[in-house]
C-alpha atoms as a PDB file:
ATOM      1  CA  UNK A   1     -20.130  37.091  21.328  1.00  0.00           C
ATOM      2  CA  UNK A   2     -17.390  34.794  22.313  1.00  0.00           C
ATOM      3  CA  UNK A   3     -18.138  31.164  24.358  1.00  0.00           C
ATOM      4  CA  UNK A   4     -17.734  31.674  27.916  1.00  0.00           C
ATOM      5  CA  UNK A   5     -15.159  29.244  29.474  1.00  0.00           C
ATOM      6  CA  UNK A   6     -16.565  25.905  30.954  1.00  0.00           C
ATOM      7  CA  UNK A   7     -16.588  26.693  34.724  1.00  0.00           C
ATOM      8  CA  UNK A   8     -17.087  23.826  37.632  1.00  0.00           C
ATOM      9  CA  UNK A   9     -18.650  24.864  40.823  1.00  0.00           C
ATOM     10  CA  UNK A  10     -18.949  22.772  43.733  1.00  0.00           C
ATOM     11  CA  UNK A  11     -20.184  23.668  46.837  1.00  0.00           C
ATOM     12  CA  UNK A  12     -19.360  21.496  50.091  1.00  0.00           C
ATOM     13  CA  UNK A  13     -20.684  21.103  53.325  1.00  0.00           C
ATOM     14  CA  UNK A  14     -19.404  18.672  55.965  1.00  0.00           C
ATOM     15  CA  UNK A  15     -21.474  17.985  59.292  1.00  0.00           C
ATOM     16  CA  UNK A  16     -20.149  16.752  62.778  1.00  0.00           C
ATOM     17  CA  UNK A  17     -16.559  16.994  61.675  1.00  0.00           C
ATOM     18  CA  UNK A  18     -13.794  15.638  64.960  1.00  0.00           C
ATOM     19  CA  UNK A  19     -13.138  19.476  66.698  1.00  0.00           C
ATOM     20  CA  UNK A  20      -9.815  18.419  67.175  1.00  0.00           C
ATOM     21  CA  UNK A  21      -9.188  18.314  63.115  1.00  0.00           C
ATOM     22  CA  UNK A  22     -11.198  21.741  62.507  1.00  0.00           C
ATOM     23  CA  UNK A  23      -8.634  23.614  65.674  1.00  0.00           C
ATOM     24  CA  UNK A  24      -5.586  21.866  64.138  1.00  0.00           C
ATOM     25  CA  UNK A  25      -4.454  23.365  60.664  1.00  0.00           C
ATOM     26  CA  UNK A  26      -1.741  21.536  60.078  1.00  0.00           C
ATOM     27  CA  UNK A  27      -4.518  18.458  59.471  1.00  0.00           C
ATOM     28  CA  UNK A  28      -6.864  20.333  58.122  1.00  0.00           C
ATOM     29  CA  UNK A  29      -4.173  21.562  54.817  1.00  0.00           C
ATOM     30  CA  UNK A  30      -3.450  18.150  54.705  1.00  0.00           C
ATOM     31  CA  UNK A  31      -6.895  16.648  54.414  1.00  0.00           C
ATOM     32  CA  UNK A  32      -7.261  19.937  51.711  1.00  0.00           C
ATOM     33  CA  UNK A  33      -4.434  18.691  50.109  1.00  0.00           C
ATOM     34  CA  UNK A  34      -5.391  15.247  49.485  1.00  0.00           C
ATOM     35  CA  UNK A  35      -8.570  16.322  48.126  1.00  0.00           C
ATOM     36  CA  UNK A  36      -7.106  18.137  46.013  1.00  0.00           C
ATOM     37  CA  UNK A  37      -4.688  16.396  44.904  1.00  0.00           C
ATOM     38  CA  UNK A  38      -7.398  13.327  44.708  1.00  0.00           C
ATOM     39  CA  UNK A  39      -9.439  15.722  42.328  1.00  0.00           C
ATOM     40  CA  UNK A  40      -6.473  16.201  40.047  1.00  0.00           C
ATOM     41  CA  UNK A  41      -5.800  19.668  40.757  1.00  0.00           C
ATOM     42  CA  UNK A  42      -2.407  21.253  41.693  1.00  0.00           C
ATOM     43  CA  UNK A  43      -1.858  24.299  44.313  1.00  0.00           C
ATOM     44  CA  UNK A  44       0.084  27.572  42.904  1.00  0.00           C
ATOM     45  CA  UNK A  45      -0.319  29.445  46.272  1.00  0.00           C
ATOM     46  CA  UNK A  46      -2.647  29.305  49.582  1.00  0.00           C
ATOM     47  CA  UNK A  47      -2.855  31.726  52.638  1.00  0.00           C
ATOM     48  CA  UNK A  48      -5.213  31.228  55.505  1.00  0.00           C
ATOM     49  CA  UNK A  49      -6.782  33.915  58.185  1.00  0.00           C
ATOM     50  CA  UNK A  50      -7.323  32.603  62.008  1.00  0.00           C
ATOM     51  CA  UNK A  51     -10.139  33.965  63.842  1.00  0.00           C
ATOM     52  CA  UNK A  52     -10.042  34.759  67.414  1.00  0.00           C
ATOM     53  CA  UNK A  53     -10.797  32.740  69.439  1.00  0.00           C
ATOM     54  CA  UNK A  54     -11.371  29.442  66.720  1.00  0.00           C
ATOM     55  CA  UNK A  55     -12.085  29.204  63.067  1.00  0.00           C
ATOM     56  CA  UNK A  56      -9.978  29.484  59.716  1.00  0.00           C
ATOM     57  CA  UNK A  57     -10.783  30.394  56.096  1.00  0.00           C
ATOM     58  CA  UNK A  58      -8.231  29.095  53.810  1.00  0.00           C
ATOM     59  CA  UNK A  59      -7.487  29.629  50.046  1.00  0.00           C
ATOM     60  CA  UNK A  60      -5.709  27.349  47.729  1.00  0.00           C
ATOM     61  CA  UNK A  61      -5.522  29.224  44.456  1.00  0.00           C
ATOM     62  CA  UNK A  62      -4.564  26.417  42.216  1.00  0.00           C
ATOM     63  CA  UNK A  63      -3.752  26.491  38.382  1.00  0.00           C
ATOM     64  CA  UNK A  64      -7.508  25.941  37.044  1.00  0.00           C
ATOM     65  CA  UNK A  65      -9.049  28.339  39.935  1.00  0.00           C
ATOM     66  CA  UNK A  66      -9.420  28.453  42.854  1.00  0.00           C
ATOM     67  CA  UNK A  67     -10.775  26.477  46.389  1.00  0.00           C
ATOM     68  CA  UNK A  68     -11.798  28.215  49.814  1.00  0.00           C
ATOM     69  CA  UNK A  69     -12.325  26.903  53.159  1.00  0.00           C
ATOM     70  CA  UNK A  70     -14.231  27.834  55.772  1.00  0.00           C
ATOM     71  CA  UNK A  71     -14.469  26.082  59.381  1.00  0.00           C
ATOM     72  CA  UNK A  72     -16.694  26.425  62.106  1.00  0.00           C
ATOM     73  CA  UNK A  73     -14.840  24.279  65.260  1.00  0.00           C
ATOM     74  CA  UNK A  74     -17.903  25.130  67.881  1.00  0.00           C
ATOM     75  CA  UNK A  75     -20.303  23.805  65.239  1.00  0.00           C
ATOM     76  CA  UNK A  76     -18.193  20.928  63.852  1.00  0.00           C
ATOM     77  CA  UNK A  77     -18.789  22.478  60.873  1.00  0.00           C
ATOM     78  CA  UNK A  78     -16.361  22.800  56.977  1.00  0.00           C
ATOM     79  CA  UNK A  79     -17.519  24.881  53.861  1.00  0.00           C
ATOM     80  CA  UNK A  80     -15.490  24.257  50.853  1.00  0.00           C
ATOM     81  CA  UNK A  81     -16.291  26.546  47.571  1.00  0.00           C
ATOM     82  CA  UNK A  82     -14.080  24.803  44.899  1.00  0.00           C
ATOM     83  CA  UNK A  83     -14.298  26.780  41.145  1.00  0.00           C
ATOM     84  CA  UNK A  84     -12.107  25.093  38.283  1.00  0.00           C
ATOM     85  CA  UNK A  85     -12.177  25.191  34.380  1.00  0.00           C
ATOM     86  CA  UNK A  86     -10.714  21.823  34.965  1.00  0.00           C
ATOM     87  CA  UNK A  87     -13.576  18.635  34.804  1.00  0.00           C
ATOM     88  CA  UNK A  88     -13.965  16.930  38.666  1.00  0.00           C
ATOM     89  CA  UNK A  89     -16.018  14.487  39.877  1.00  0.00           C
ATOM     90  CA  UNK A  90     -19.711  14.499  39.875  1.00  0.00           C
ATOM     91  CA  UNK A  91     -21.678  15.195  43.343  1.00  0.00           C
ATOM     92  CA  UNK A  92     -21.861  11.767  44.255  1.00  0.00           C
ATOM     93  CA  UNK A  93     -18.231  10.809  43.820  1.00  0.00           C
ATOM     94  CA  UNK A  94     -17.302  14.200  45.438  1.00  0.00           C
ATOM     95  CA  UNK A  95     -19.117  13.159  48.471  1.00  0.00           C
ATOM     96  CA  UNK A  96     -17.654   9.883  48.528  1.00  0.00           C
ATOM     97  CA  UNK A  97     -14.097  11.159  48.250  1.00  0.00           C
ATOM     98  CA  UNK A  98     -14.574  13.677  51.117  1.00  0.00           C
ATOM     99  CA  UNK A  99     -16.485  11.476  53.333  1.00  0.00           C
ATOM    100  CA  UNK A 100     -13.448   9.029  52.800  1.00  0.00           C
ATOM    101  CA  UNK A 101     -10.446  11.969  53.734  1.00  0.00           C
ATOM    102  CA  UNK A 102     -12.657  13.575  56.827  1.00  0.00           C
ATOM    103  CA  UNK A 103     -13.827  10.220  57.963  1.00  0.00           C
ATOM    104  CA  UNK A 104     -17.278  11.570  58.481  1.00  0.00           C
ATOM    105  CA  UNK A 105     -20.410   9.287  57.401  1.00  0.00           C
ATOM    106  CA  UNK A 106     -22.167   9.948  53.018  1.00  0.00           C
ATOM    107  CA  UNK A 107     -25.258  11.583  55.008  1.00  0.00           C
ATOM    108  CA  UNK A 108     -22.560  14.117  57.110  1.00  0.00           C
ATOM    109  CA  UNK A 109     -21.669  15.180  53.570  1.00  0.00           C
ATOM    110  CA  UNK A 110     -23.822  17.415  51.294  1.00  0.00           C
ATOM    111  CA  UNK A 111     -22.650  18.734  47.905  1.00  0.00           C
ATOM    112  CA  UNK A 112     -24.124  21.320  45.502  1.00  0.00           C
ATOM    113  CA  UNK A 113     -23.021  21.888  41.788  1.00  0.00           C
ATOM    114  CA  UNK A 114     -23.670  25.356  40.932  1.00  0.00           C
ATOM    115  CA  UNK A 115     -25.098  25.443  37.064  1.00  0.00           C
ATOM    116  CA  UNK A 116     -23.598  27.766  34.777  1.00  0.00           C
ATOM    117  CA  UNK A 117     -25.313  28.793  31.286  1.00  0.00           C
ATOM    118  CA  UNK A 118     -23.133  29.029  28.887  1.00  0.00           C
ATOM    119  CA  UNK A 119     -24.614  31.069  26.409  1.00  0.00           C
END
């Protein structure tokens, strides 16, 4: 059998996030995009659905995977789901990075790292 690729997964969960930022998309890709971009990763595509009557999901497919997006404005709530072949920051950096671009407090922030076994 062949190696299986070296897959990242990071799950993200942000807490008591500004309304205003979760309603307005325009800063919410942009706060997407720095993290990305922060992370070393570069966008190939996105597309976004709008619920009715608040809430997005977004998807940034970018060249080592993908990252999705979920918001929750009536709970102040973000999900991100980031998968890369591409090596990122451990959970503690991760969660300083996006505590720094949502302005939202370390203990607002939790991240997961979802194990893969590579044999």
């Amino acid at each position: 059998m062949k190696n299986k690729p070296i897959i990242h997964q990071m799950v993200a969960e942000l807490f008591n996030l500004d309304e205003n930022l979760l309603n307005d998309y325009a800063s919410l890709e942009s706060s997407v995009e720095e993290l990305i971009a922060r992370l070393n990763l570069k966008i190939v595509k996105k597309d976004r659905y709008d619920f009715s009557p608040q809430g997005t999901t977004a998807f940034f497919i970018l060249s080592s995977s993908h990252l999705a997006v979920h918001t929750w404005p009536e709970n102040n709530y973000l999900h991100l789901d980031l998968i890369t072949c591409q090596k990122i920051p451990g959970k503690k950096e991760l969660k300083k990075i996006l505590s720094e671009i949502f302005k939202i407090k370390l203990g607002e922030v939790k991240v997961r790292e979802i194990p893969y076994d590579r044999n």
